[in-house]
PDB file of N, CA and C in Angstrom:
ATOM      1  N   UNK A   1       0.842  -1.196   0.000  1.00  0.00           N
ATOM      2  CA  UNK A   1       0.000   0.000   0.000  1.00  0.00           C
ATOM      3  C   UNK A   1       0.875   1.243   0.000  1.00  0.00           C
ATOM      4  N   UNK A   2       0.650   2.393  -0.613  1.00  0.00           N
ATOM      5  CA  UNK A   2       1.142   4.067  -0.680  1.00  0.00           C
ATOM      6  C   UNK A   2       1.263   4.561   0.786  1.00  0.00           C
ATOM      7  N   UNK A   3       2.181   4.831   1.264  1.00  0.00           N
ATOM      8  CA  UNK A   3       2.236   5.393   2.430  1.00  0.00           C
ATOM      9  C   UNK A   3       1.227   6.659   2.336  1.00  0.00           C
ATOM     10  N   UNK A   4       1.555   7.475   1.605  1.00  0.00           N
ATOM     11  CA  UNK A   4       0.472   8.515   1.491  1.00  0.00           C
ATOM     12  C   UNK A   4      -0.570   8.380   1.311  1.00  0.00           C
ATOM     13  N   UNK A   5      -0.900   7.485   0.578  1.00  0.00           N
ATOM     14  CA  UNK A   5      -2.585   7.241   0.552  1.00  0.00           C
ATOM     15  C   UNK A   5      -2.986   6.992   2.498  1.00  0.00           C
ATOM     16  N   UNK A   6      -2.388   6.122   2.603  1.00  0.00           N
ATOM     17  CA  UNK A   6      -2.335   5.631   4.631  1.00  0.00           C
ATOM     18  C   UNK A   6      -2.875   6.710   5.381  1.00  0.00           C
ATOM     19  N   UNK A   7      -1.804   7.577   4.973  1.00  0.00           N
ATOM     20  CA  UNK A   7      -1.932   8.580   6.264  1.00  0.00           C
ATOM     21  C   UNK A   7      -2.779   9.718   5.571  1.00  0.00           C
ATOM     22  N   UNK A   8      -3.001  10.038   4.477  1.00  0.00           N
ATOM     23  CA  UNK A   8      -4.088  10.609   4.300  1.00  0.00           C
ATOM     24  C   UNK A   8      -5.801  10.176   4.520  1.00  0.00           C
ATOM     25  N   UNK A   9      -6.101   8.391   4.392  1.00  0.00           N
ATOM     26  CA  UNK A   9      -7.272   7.964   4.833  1.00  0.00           C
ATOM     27  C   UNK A   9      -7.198   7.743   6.320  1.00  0.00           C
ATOM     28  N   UNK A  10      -6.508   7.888   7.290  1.00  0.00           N
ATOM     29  CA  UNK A  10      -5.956   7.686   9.114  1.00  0.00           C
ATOM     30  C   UNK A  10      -6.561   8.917   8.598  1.00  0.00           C
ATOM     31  N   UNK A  11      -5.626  10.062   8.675  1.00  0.00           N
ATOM     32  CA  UNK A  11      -5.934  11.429   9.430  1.00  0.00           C
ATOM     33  C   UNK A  11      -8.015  11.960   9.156  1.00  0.00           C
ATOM     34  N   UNK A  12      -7.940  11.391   7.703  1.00  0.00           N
ATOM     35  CA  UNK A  12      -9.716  11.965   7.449  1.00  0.00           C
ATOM     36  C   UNK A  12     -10.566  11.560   8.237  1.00  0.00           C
ATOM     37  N   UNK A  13      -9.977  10.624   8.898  1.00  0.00           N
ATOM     38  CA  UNK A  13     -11.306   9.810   9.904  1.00  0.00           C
ATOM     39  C   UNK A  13     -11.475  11.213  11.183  1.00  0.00           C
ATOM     40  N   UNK A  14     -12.353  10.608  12.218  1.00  0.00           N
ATOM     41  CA  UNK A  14     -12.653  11.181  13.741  1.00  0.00           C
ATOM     42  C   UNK A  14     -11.773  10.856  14.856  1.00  0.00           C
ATOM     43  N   UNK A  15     -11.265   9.662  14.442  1.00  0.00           N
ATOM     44  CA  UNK A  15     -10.673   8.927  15.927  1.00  0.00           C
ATOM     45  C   UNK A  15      -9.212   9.590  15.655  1.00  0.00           C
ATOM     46  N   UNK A  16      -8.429   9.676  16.612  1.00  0.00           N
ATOM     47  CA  UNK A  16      -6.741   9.333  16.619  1.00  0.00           C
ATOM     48  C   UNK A  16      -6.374   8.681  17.714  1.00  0.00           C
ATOM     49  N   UNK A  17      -6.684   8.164  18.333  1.00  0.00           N
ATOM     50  CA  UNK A  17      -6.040   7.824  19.250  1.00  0.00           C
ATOM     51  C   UNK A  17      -4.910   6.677  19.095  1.00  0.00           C
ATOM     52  N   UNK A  18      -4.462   5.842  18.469  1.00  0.00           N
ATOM     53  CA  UNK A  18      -3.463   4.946  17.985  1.00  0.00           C
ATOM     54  C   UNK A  18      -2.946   4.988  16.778  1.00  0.00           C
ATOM     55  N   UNK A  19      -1.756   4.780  16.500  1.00  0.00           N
ATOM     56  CA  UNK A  19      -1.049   3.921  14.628  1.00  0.00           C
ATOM     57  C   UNK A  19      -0.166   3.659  15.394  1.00  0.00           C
ATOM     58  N   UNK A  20      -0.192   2.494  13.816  1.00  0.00           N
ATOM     59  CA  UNK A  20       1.566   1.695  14.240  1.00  0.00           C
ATOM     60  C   UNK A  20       1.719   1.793  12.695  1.00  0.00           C
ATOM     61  N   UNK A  21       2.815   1.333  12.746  1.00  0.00           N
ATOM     62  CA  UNK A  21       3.758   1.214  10.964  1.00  0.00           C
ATOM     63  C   UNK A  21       4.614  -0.107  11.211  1.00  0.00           C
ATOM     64  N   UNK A  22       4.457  -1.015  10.111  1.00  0.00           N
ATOM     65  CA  UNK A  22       5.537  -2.388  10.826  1.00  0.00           C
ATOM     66  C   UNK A  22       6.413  -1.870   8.861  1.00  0.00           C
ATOM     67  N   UNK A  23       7.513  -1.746   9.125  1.00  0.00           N
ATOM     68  CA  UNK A  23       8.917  -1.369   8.150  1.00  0.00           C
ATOM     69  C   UNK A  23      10.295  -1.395   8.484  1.00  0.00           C
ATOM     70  N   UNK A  24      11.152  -2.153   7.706  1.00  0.00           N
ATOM     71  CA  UNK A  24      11.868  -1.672   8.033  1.00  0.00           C
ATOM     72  C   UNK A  24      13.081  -0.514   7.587  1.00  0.00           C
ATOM     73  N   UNK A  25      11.984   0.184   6.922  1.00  0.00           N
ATOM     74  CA  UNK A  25      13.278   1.551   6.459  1.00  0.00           C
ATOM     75  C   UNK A  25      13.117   2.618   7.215  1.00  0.00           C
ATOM     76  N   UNK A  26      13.548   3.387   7.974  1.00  0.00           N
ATOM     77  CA  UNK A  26      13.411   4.047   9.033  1.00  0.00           C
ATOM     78  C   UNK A  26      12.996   5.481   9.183  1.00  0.00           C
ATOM     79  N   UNK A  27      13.075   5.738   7.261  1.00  0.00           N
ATOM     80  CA  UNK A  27      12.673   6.890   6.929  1.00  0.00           C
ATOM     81  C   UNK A  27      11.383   6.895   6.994  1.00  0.00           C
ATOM     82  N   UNK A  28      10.712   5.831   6.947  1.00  0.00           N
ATOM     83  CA  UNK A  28       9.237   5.697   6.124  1.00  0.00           C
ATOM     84  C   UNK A  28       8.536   6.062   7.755  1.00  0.00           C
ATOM     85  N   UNK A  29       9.135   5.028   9.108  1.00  0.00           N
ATOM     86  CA  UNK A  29       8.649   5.120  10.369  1.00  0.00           C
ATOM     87  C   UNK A  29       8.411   6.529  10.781  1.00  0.00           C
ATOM     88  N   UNK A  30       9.857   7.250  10.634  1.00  0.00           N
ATOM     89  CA  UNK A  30       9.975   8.484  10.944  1.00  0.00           C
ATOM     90  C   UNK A  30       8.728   9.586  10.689  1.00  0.00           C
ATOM     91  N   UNK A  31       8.706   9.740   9.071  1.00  0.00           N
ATOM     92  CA  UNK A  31       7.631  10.032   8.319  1.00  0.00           C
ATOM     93  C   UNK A  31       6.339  10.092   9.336  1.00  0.00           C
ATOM     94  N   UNK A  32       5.955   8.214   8.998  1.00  0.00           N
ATOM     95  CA  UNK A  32       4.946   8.277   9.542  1.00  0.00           C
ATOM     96  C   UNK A  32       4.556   8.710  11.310  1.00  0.00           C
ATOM     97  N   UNK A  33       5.645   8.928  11.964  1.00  0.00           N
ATOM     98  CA  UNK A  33       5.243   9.524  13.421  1.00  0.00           C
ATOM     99  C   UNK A  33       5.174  10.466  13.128  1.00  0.00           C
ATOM    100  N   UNK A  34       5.488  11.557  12.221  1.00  0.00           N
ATOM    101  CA  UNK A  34       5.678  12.974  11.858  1.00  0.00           C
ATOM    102  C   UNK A  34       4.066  13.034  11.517  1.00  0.00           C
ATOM    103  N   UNK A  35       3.806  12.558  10.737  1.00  0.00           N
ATOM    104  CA  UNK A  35       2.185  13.073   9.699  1.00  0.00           C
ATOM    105  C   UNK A  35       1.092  12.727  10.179  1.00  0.00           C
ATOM    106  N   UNK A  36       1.230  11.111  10.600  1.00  0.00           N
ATOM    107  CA  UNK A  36       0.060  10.416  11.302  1.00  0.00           C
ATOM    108  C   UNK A  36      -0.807  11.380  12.829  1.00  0.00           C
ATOM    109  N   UNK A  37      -1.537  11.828  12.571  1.00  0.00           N
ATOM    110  CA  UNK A  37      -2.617  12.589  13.556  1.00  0.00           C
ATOM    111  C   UNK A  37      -3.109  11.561  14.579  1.00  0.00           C
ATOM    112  N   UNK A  38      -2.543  11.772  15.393  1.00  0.00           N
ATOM    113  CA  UNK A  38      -2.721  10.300  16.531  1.00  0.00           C
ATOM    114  C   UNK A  38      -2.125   9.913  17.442  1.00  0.00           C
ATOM    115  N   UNK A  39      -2.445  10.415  19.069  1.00  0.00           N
ATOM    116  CA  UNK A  39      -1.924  10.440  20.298  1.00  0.00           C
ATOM    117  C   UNK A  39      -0.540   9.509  20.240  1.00  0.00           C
ATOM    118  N   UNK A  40      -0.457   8.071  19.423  1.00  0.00           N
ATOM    119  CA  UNK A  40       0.657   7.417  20.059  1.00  0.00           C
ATOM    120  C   UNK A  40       1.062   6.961  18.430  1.00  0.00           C
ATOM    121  N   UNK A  41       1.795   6.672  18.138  1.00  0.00           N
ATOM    122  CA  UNK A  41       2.023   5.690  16.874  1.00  0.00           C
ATOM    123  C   UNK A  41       3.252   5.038  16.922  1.00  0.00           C
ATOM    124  N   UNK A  42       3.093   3.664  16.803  1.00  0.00           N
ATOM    125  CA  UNK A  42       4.154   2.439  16.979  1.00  0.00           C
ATOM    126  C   UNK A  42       4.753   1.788  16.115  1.00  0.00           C
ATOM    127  N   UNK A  43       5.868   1.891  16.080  1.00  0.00           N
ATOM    128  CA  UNK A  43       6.847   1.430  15.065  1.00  0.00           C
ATOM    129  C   UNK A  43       7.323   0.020  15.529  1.00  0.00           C
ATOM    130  N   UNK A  44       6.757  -0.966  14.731  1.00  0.00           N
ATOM    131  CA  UNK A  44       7.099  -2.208  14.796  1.00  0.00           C
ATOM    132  C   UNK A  44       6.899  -3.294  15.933  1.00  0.00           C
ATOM    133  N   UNK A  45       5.681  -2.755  16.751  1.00  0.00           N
ATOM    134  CA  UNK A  45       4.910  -3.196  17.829  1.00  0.00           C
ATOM    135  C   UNK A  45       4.119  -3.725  17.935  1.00  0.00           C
ATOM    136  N   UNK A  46       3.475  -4.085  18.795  1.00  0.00           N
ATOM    137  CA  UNK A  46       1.651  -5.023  18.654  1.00  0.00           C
ATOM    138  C   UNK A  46       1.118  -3.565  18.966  1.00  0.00           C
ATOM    139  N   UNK A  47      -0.192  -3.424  18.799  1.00  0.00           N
ATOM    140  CA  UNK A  47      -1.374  -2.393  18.567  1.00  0.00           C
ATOM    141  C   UNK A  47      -1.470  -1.815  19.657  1.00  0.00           C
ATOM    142  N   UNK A  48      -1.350  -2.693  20.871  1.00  0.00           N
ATOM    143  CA  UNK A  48      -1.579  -1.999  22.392  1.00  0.00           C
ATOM    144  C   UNK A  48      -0.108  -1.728  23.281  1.00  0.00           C
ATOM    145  N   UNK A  49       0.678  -1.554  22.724  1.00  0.00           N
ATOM    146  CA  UNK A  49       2.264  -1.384  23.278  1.00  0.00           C
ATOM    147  C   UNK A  49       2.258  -0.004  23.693  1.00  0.00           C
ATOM    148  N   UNK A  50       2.431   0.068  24.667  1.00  0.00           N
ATOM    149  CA  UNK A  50       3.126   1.721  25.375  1.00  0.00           C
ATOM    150  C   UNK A  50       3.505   0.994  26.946  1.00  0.00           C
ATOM    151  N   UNK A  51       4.330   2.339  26.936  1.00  0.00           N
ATOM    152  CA  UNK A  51       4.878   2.021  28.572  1.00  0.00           C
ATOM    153  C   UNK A  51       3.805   3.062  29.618  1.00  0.00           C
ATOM    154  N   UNK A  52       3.822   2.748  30.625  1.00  0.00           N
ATOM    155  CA  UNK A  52       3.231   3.584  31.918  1.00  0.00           C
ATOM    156  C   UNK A  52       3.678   4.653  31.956  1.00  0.00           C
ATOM    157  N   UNK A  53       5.285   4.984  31.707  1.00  0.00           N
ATOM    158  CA  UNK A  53       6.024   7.087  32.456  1.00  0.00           C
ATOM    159  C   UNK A  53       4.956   7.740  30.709  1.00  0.00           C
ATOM    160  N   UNK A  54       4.385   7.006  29.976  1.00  0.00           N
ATOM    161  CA  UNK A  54       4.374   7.677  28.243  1.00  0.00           C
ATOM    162  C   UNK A  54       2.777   8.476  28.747  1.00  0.00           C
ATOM    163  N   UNK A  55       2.602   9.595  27.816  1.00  0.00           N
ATOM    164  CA  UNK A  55       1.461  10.445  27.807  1.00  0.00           C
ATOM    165  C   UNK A  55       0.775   9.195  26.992  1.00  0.00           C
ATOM    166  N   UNK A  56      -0.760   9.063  27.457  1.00  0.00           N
ATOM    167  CA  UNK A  56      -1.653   8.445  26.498  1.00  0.00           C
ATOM    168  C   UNK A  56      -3.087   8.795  26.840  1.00  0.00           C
ATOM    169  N   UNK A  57      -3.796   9.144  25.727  1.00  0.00           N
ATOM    170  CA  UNK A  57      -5.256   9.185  25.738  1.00  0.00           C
ATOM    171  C   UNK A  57      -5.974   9.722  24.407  1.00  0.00           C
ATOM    172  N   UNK A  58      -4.688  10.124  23.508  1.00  0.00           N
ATOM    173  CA  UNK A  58      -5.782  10.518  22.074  1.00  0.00           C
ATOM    174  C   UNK A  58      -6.029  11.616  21.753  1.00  0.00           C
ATOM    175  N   UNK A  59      -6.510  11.687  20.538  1.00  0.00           N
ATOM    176  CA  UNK A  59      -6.963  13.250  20.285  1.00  0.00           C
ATOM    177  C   UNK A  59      -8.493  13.119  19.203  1.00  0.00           C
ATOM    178  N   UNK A  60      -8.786  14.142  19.260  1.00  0.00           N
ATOM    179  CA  UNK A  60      -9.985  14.455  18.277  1.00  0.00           C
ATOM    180  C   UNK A  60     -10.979  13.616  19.113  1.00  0.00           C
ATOM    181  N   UNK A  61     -11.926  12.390  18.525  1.00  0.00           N
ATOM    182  CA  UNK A  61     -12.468  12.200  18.872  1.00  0.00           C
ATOM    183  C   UNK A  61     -12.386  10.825  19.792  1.00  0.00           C
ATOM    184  N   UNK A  62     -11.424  10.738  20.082  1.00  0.00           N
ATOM    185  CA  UNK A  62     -10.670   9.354  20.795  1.00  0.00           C
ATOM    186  C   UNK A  62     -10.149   9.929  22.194  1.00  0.00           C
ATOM    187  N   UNK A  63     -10.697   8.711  23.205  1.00  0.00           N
ATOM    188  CA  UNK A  63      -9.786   8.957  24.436  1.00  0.00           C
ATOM    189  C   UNK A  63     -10.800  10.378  25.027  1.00  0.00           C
ATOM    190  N   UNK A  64     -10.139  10.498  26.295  1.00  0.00           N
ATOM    191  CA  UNK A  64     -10.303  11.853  27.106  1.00  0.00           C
ATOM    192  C   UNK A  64      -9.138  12.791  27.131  1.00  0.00           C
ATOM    193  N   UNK A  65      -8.281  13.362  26.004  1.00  0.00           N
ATOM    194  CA  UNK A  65      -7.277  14.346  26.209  1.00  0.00           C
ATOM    195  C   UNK A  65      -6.237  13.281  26.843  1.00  0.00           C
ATOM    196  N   UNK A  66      -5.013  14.078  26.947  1.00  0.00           N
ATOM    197  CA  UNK A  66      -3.697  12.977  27.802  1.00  0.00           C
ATOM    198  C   UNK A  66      -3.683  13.188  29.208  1.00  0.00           C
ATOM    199  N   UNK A  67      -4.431  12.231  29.605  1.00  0.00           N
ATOM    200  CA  UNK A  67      -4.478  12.245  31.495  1.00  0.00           C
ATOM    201  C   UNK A  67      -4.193  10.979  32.109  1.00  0.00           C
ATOM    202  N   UNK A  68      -3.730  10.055  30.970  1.00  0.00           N
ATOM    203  CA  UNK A  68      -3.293   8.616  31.199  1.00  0.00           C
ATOM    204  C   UNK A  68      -1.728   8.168  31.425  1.00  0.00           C
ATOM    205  N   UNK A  69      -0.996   7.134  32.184  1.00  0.00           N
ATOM    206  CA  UNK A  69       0.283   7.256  31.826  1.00  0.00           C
ATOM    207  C   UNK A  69       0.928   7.871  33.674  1.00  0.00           C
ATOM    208  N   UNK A  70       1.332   7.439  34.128  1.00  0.00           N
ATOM    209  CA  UNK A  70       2.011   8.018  35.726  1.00  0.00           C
ATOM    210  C   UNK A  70       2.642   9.486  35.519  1.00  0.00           C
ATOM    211  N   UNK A  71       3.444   9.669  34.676  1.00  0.00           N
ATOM    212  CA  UNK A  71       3.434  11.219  34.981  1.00  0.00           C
ATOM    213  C   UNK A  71       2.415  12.192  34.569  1.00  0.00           C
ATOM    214  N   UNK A  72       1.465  11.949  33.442  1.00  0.00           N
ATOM    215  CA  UNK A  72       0.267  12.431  33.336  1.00  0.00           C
ATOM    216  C   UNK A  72      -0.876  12.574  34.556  1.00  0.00           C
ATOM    217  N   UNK A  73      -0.788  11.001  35.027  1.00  0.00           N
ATOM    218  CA  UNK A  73      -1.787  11.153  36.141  1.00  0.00           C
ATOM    219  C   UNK A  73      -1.420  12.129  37.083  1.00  0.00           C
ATOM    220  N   UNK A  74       0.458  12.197  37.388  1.00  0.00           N
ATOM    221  CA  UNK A  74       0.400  12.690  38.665  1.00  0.00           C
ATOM    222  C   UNK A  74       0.437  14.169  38.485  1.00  0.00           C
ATOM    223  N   UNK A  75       0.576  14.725  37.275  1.00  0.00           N
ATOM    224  CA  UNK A  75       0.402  16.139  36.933  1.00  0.00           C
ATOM    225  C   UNK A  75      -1.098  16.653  36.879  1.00  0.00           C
ATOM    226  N   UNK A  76      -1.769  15.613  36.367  1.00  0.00           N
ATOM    227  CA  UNK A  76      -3.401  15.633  36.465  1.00  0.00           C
ATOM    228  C   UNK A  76      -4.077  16.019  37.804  1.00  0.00           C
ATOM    229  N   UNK A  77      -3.396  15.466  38.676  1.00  0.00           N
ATOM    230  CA  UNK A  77      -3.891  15.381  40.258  1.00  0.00           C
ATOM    231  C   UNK A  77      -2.998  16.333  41.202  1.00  0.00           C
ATOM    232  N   UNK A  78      -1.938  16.965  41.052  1.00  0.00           N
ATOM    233  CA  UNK A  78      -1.058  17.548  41.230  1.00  0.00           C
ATOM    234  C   UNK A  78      -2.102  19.639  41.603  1.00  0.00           C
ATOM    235  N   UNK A  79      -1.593  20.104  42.523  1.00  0.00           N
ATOM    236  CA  UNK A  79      -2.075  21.538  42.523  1.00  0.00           C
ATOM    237  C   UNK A  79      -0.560  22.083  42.909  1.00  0.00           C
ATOM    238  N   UNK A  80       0.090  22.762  41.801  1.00  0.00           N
ATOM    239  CA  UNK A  80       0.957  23.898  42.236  1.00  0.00           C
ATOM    240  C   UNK A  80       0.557  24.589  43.608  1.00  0.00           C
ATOM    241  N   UNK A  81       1.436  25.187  44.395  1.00  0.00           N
ATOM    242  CA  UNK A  81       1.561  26.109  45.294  1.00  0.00           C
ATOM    243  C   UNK A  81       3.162  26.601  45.172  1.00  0.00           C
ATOM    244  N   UNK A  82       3.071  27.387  44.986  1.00  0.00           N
ATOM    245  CA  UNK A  82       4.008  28.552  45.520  1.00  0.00           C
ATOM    246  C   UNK A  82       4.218  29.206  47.000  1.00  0.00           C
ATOM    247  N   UNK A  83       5.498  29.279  47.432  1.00  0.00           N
ATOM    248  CA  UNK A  83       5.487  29.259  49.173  1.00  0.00           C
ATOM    249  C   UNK A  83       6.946  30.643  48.949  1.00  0.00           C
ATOM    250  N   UNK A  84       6.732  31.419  50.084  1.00  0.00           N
ATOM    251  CA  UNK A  84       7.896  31.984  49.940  1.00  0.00           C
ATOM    252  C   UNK A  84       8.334  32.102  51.506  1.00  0.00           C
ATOM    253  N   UNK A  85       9.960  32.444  51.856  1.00  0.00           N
ATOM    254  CA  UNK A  85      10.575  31.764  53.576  1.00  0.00           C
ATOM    255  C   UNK A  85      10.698  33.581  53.382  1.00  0.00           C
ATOM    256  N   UNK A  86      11.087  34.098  54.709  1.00  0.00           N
ATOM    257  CA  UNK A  86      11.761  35.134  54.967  1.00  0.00           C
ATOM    258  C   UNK A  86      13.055  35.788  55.035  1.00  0.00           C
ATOM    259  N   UNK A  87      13.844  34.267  54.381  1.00  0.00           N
ATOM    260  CA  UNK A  87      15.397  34.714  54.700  1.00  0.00           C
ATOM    261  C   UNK A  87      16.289  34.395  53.539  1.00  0.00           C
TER     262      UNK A  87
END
């Protein structure tokens, strides 16, 4: 299949929340993390591969925004304060 044709019928849809690309020329991977419209995209992985520290949740009409993932969560749940000492 046309890489371009790919990522031009991916991006027209509603969803983004996932791609993968299985290749091995590294330009083509590259590419496709560059263009592909879509919270995560996996180069040479199974479909559900991410780690826990990684942002995940999607965009457009996929997912709830990036609030998934341990440093997401803990920034999610997290309230700044600012404190100042006297000396």
């Amino acid at each position: 299949a046309d890489l371009d044709a790919a990522i031009a019928y991916y991006n027209s849809g509603p969803f983004a929340l996932s791609t993968g690309i299985v290749t091995t020329n590294l330009d083509l991977a590259l590419r496709a993390c560059r263009e592909l419209q879509s919270g995560t995209t996996n180069v040479n992985e199974v479909p559900g591969y991410r780690l826990e520290m990684t942002p995940f949740g999607g965009t457009r009409d996929s997912g709830l925004g990036i609030k998934e993932g341990v440093t997401e969560a803990t920034r999610f749940m997290t309230n700044i304060k600012t404190f100042s000492l006297p000396w």
